[in-house]
C-alpha atoms as a PDB file:
ATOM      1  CA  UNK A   1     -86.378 -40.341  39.955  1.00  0.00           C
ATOM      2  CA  UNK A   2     -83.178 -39.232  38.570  1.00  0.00           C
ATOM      3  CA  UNK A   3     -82.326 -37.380  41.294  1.00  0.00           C
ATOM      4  CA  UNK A   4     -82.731 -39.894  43.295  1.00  0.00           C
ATOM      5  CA  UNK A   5     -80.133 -41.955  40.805  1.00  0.00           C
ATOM      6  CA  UNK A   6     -77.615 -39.505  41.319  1.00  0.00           C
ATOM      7  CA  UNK A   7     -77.468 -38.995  44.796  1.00  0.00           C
ATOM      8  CA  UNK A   8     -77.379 -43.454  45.004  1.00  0.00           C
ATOM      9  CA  UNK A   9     -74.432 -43.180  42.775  1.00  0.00           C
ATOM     10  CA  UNK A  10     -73.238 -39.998  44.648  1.00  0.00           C
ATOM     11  CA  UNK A  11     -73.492 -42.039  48.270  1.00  0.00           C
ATOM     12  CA  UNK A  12     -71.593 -45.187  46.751  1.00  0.00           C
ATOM     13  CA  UNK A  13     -69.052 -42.970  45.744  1.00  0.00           C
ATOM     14  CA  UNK A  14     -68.503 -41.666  49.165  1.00  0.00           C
ATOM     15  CA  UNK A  15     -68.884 -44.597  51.271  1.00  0.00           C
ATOM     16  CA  UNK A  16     -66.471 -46.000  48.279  1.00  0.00           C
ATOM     17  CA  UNK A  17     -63.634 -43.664  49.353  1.00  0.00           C
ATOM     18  CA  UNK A  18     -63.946 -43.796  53.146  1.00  0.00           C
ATOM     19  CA  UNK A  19     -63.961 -47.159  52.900  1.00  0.00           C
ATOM     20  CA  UNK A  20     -61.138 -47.496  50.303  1.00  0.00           C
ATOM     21  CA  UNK A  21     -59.279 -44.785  53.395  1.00  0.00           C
ATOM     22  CA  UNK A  22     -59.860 -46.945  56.311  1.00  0.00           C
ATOM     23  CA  UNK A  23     -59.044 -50.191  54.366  1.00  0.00           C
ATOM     24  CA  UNK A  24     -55.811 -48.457  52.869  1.00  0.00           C
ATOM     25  CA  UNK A  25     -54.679 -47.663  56.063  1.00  0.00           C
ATOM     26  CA  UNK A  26     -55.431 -51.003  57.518  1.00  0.00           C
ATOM     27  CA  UNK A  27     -53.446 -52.932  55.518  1.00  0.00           C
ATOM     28  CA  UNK A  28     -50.754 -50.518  54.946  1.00  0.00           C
ATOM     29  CA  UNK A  29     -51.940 -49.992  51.103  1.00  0.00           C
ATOM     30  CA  UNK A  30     -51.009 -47.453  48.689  1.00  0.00           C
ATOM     31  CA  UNK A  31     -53.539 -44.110  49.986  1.00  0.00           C
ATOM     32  CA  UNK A  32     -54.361 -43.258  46.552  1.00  0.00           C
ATOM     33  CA  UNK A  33     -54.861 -47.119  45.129  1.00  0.00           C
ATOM     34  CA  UNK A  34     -57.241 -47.729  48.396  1.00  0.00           C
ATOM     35  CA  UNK A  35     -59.177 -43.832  47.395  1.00  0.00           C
ATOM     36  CA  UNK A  36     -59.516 -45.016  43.625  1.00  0.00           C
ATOM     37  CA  UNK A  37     -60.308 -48.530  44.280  1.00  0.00           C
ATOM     38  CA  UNK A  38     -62.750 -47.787  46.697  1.00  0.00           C
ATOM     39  CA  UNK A  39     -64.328 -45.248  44.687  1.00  0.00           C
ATOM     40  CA  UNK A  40     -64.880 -47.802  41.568  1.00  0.00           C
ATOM     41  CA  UNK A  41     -66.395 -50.291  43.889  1.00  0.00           C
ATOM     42  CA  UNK A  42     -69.090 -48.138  45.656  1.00  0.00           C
ATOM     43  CA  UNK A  43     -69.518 -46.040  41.855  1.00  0.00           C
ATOM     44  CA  UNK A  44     -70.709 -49.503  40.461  1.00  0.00           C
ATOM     45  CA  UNK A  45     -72.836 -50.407  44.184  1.00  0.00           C
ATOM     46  CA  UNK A  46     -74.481 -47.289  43.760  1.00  0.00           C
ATOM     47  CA  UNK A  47     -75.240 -47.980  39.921  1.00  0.00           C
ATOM     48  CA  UNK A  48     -76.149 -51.307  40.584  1.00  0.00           C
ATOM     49  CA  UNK A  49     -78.749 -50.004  43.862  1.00  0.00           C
ATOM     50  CA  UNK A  50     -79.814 -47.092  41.349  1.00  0.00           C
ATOM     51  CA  UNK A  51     -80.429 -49.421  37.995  1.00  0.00           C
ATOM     52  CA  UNK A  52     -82.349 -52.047  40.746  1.00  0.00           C
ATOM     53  CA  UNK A  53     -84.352 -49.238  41.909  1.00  0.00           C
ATOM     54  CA  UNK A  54     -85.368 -47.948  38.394  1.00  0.00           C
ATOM     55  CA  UNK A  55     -86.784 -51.409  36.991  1.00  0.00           C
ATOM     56  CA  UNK A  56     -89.394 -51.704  39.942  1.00  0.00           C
END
């Protein structure tokens, strides 16, 4: 089961930064503010999805 944990966290992290990317360059944001912001959010998705997953 941890494994499974890790990679949840893993994917939000990835998803986090692409989508961080595409919104950065959307709305002509800061690259590096749109890469760390987007990494927090889909870190604490994939925490949340991982923690969910663990108390079934």
């Amino acid at each position: 089961m941890s494994e499974w944990r890790e990679s949840a966290v893993g994917l939000g992290l990835v998803f986090g930064t692409v989508s961080g990317i595409v919104i950065s360059l959307l709305v002509d944001f800061p690259f590096i503010y749109g890469i760390v912001i987007g990494s927090i959010i889909g870190y604490v998705i994939g925490l949340f999805i991982s923690i969910r997953a663990i108390k079934r």
